[in-house]
Protein backbone atom coordinates (compact mmCIF):
# COMPACT_ATOMS: atom_id res chain seq x y z
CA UNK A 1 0.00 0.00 0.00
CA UNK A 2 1.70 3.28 -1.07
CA UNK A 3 2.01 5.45 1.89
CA UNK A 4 0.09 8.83 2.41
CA UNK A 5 1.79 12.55 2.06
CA UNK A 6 0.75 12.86 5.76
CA UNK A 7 2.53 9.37 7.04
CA UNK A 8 6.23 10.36 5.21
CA UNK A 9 6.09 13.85 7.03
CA UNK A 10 7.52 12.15 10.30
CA UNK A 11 10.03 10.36 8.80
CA UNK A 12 10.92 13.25 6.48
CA UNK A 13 10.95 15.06 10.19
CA UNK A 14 13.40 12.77 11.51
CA UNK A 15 15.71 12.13 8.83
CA UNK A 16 15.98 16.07 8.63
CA UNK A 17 17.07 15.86 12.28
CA UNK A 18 19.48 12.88 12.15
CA UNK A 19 21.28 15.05 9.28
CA UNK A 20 21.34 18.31 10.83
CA UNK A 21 22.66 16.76 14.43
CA UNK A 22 25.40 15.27 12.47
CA UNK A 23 26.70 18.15 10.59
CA UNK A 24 26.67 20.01 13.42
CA UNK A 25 28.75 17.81 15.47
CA UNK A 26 30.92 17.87 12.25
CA UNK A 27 30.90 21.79 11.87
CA UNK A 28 31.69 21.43 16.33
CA UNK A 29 34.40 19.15 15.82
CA UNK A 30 37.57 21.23 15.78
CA UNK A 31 40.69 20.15 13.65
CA UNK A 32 44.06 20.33 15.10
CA UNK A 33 47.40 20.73 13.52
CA UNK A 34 50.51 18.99 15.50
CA UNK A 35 53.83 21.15 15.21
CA UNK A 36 56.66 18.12 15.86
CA UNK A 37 59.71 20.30 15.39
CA UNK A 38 59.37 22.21 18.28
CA UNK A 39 61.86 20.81 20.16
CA UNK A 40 62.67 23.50 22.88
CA UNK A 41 59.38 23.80 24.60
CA UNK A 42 58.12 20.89 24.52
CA UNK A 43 58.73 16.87 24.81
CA UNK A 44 59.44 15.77 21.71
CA UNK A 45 57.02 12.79 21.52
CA UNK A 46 53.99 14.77 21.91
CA UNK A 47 51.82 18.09 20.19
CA UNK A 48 53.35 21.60 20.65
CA UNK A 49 50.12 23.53 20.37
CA UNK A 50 46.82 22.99 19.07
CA UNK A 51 45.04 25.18 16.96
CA UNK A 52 41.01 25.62 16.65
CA UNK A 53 40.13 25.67 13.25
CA UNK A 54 37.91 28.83 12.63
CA UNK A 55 34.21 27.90 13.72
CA UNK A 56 30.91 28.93 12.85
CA UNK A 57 29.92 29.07 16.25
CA UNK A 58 31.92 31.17 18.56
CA UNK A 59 34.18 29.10 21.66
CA UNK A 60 33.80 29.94 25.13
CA UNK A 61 37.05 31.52 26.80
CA UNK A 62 37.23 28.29 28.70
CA UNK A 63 37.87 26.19 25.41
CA UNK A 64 39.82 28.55 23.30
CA UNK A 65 42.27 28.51 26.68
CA UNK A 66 42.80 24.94 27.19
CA UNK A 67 42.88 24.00 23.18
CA UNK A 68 46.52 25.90 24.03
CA UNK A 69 48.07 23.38 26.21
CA UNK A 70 48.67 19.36 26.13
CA UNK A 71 49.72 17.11 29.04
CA UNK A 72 53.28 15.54 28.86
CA UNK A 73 53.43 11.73 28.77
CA UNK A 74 55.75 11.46 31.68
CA UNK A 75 54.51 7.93 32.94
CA UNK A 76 56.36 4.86 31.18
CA UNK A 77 53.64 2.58 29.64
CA UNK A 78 55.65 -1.36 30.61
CA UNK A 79 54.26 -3.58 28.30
CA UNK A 80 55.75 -6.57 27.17
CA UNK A 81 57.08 -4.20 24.42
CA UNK A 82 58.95 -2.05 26.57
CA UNK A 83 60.01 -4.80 28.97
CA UNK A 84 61.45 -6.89 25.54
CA UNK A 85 63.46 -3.39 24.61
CA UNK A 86 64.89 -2.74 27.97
CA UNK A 87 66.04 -6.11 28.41
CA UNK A 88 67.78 -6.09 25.11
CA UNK A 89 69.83 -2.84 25.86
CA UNK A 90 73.48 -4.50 27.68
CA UNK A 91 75.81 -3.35 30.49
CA UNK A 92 77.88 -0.68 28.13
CA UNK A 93 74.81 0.87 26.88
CA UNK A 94 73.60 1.48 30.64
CA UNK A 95 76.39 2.68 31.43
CA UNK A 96 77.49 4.90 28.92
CA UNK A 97 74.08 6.28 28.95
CA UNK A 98 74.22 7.17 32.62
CA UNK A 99 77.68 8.70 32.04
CA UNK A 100 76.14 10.76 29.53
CA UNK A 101 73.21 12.13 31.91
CA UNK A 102 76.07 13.29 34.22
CA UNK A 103 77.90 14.61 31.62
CA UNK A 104 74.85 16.90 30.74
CA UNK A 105 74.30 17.87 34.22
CA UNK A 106 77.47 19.22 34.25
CA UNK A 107 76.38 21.37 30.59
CA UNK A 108 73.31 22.76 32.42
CA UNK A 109 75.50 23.62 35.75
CA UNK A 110 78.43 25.92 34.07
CA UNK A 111 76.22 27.11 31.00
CA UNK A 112 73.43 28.62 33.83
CA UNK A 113 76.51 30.07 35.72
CA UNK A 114 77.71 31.74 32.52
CA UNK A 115 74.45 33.32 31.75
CA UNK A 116 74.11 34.32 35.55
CA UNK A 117 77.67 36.37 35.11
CA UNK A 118 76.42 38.01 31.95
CA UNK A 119 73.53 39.19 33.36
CA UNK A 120 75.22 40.35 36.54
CA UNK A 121 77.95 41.86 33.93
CA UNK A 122 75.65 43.40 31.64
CA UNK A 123 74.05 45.08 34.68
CA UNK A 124 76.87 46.49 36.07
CA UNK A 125 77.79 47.97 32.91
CA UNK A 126 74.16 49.74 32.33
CA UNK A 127 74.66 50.50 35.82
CA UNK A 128 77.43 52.26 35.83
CA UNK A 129 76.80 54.88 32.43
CA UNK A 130 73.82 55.87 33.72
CA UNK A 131 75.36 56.82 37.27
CA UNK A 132 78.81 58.02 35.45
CA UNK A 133 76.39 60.72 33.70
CA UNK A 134 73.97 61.45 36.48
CA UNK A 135 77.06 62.08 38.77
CA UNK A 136 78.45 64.01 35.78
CA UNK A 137 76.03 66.70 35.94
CA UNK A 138 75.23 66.53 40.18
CA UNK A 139 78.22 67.90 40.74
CA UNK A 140 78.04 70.50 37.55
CA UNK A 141 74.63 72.05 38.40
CA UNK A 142 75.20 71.99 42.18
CA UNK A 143 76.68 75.46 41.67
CA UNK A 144 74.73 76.55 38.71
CA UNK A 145 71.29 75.46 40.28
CA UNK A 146 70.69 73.09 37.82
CA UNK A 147 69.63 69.96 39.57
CA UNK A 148 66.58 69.03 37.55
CA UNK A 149 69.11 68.05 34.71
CA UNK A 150 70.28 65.01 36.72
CA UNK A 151 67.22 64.18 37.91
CA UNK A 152 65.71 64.79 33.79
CA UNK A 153 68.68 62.93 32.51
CA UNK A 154 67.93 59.82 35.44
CA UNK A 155 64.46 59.33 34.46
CA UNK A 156 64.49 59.61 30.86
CA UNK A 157 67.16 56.89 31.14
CA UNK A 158 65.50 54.45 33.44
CA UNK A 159 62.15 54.77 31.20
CA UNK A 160 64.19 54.70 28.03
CA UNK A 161 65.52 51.22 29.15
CA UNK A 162 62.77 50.02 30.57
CA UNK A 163 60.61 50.71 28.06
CA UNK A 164 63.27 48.94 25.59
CA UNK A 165 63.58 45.91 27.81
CA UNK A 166 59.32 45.89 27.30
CA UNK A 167 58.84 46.18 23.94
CA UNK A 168 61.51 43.60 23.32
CA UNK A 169 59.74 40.85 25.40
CA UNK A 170 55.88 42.07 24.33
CA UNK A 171 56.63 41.64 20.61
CA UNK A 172 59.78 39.30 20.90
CA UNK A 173 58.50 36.37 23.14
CA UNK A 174 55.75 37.29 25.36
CA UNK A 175 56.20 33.81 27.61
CA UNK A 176 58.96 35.79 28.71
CA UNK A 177 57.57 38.39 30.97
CA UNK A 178 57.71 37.70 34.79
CA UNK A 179 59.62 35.48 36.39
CA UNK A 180 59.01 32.17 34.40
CA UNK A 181 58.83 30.07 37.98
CA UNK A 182 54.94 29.69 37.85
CA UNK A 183 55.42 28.30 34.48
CA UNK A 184 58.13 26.12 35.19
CA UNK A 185 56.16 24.18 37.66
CA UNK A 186 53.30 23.56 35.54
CA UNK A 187 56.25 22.34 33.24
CA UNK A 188 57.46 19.93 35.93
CA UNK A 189 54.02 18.91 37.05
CA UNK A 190 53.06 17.62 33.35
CA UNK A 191 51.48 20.43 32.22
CA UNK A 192 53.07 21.65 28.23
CA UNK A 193 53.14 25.16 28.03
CA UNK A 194 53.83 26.57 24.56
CA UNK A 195 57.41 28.07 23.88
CA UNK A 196 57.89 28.15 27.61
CA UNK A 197 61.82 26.46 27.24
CA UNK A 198 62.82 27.76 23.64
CA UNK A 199 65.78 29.50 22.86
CA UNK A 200 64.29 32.81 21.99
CA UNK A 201 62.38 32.48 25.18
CA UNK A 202 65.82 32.49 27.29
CA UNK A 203 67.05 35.93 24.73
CA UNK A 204 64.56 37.71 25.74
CA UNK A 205 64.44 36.40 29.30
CA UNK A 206 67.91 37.59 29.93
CA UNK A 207 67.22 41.05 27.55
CA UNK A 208 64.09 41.87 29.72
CA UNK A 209 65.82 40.93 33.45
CA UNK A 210 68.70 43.03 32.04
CA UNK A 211 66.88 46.54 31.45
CA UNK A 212 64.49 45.72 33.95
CA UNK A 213 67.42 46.16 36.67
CA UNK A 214 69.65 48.66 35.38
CA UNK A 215 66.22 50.46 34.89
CA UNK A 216 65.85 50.83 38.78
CA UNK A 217 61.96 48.68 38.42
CA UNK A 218 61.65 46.75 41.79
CA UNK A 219 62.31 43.42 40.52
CA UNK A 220 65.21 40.96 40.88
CA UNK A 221 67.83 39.10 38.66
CA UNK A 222 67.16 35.96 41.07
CA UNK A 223 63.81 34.94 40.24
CA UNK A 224 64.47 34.64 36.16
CA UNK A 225 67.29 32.64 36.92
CA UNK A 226 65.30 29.40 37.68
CA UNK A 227 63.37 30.04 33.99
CA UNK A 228 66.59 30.43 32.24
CA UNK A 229 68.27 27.55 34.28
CA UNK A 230 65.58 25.45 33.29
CA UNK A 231 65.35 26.29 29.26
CA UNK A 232 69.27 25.88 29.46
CA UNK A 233 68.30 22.16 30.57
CA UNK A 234 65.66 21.51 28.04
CA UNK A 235 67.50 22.58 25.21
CA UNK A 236 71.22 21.19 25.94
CA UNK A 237 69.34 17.64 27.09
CA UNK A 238 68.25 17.30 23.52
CA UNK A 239 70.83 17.91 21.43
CA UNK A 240 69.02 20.34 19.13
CA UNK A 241 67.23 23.62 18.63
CA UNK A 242 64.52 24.79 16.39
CA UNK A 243 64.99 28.49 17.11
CA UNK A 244 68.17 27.82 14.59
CA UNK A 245 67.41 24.91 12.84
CA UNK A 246 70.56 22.55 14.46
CA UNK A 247 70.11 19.04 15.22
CA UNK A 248 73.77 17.94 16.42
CA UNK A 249 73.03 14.41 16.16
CA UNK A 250 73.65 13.80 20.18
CA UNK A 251 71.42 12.85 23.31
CA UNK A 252 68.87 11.49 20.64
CA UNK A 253 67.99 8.55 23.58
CA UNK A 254 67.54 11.85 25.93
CA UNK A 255 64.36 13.42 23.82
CA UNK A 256 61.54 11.40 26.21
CA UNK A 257 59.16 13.84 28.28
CA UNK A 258 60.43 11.43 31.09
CA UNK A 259 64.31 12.32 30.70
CA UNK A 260 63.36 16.01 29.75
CA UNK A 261 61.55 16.84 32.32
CA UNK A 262 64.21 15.23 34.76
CA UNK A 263 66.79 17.84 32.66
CA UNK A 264 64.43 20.84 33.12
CA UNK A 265 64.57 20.00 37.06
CA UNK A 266 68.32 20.08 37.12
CA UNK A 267 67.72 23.63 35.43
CA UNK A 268 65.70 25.04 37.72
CA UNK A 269 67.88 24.19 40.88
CA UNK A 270 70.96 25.22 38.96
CA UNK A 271 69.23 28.48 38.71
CA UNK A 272 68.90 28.71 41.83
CA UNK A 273 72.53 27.83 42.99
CA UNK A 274 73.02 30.47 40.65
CA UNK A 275 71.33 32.94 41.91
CA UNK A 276 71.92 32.81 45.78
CA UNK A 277 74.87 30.49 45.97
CA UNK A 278 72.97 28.18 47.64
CA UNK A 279 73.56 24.46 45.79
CA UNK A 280 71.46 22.11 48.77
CA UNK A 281 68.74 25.06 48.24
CA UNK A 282 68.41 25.04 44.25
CA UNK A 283 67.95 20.58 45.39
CA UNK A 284 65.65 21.26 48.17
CA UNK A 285 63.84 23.91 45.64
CA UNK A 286 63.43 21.76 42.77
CA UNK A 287 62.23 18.82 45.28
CA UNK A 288 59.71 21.08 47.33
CA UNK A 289 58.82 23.41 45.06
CA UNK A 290 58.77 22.48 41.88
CA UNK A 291 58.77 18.38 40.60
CA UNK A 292 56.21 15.87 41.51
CA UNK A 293 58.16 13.02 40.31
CA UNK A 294 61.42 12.48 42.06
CA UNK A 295 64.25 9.70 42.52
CA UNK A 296 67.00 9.38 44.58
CA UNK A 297 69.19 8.87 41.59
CA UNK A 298 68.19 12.59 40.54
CA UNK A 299 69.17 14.06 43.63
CA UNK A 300 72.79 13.80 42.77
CA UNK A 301 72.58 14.52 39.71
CA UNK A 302 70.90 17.91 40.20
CA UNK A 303 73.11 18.58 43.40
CA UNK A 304 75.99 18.16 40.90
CA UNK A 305 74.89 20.58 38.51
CA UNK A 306 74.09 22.77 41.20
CA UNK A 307 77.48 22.95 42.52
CA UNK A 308 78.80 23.51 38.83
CA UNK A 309 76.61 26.46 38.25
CA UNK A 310 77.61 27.93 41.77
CA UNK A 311 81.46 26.74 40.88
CA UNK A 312 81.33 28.54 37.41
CA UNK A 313 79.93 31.70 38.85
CA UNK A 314 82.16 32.03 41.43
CA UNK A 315 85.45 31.57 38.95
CA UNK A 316 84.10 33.92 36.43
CA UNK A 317 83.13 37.08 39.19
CA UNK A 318 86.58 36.29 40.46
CA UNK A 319 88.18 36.99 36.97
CA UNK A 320 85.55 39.98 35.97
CA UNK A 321 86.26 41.73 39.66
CA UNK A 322 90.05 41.13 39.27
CA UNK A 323 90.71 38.73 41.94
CA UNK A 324 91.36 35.59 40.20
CA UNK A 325 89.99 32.28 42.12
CA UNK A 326 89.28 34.63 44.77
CA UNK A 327 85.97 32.39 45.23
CA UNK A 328 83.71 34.95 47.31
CA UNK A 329 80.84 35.59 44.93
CA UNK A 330 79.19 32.64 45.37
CA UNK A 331 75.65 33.59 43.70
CA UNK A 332 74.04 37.18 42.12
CA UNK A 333 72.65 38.27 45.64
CA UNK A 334 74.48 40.91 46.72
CA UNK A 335 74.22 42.25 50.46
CA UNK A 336 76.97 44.89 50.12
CA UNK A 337 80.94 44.61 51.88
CA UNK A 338 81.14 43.79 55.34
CA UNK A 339 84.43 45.55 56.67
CA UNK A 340 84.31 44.22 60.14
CA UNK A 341 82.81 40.46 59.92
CA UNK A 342 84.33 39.31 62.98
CA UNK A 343 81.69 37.45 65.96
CA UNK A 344 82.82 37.03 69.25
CA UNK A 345 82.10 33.75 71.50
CA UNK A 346 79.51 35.18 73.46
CA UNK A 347 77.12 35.66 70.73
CA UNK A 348 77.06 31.62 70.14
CA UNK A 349 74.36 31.19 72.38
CA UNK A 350 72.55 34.04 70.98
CA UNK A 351 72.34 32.27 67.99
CA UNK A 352 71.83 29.40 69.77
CA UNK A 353 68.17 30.58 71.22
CA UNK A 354 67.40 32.22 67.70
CA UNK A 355 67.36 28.76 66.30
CA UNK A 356 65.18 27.19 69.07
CA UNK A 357 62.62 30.14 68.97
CA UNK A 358 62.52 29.50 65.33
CA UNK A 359 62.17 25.79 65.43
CA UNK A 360 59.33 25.93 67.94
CA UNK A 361 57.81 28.75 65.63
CA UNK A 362 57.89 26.09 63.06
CA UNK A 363 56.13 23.28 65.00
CA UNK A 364 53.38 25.91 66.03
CA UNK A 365 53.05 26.67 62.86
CA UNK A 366 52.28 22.75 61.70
């Protein structure tokens, strides 16, 4: 019996519905694009950023925010794959492996100490022309009643630097700006951050800390250390850089989120050695503060590259300041000369009771 005009309407009704509920899950469904080259940001077995295609219908803030950032695969998956693999590898390749993660512990140690020095350097040298003028014309218009020159002459400086050091991170690498801790820990805790460990990222890191300081803004060489100690890490642990388009052929059994991230902790607590000389504080840092995954293995290894950055620092002030191996700049914090350093016995116990009040401070506190 051929059916009625009124009996296909509902099935007209509903096929209409099935087809629109499809293309708009289609027209919903976003397309991403994988960049694998990125090698200094992020772990090399996974997504750099994902894109949103452009969308009929507009995202919420929620979406377009998170579509930015992919989880690192930090846990080992052992299957019977992985267990066959590691059971193939022998004694030499163990060992020359484990030689090699020393080896670039020791990289990440002096090359943070180096970049510590030539921001400390660079600083000083800022520094010192812009007090060389302003002390210039202090003692010119003392006499001549002229003292809004210096003071002109000190502000159009700091704002001219300032403002140099800005525009350079705004428009050169914006994942820059601040500190860089906050975004190292997300790092460390398995979150991927785009461009957060790249090469240009470290430029204009140092750049921005650079003019920031000699520009008299109330912020501190310290802090930045950790982010630049850290994309030291990433990028010597694998060997390669897409900023310039080398691949050196080396660490190739290094470029794992796993080992990376392991790298990127070492470069985080060298930056801190750096920064206040303190080598068991960049350790306990890195431990505390910053990773969630931790081994007793990587203890040493991150103490040793902590004492290499503090090492390297120390040498290298000693050489700038003209006191060769004079080792008494341990780290960037600076606390001024201390003429008369000398304690006498009776202020032992003095210490003594400081330390007890402050231990019994603590346990209140817990």
């Amino acid at each position: 019996m051929a059916e009625t005009e009124d009996e296909r309407k509902p099935l007209l009704i509903q096929n209409n519905y099935v087809e629109t509920t499809l293309t708009n899950r289609r027209r919903n469904a976003s397309s991403v694009t994988f960049d694998h080259n990125d090698v200094e940001s992020d772990g090399p077995s996974s997504p750099d950023v994902i894109r949103s295609s452009e969308e009929t219908e507009p995202e919420s803030p929620e979406k377009l925010l998170s579509a930015k950032f992919e989880s690192l695969d930090y846990d080992i998956c052992e299957n019977s794959l992985y267990l066959k693999e590691e059971k193939k590898k022998t004694t030499q390749e163990i060992i020359r492996k484990e030689i090699a993660r020393w080896f670039v512990s020791l990289l990440i140690g002096v090359l943070t100490g180096l970049i510590a020095c030539f921001i400390d350097y660079m600083i000083d040298i800022c520094s010192g022309v812009k007090y060389d003028y302003v002390r210039k014309y202090v003692n010119k218009c003392v006499e001549s009643f002229c003292l809004y020159t210096p003071f002109l002459l000190w502000v159009a400086f700091n704002a001219g630097i300032v403002m140099f050091g800005a525009i350079f991170t705004a428009y050169g690498e914006p994942m820059s700006a601040g500190s860089g801790i906050p975004q190292i820990k997300c790092y460390l805790n398995g979150i991927k951050i785009p461009r957060v460990v790249r090469i240009k990222t470290l430029i204009c890191k140092v750049l921005g800390v650079i003019c920031a300081v000699a520009g008299g803004l109330a912020v501190g060489k310290e802090g930045p250390m950790i982010h630049s100690g850290a994309v030291i890490a990433a990028g010597v642990s694998q060997g390669r850089s897409t900023t310039f388009g080398i691949d050196f052929k080396v660490f190739e059994y290094f470029r794992t989120d796993k080992e990376k991230r392991d790298f990127v902790s070492g470069g985080a607590a060298a930056g801190v050695a750096a920064a206040f000389g303190a080598p068991v504080g960049g350790v306990l840092f890195s431990l505390e503060e910053g990773a969630s995954f931790w081994n007793q293995g990587l203890t040493w290894r991150i103490f040793f590259a902590s004492m290499s950055s503090t090492f390297t620092l120390n040498v290298v002030q000693s050489y700038i300041k003209g006191n060769q191996w004079e080792l008494s700049n341990p780290g960037l914090i600076n606390f001024g000369k201390f003429t008369d350093s000398k304690y006498s016995g009776f202020e032992i116990p003095i210490f003594i009771v400081m330390g007890v009040i402050g231990g019994l401070l603590e346990f209140l506190y817990f």
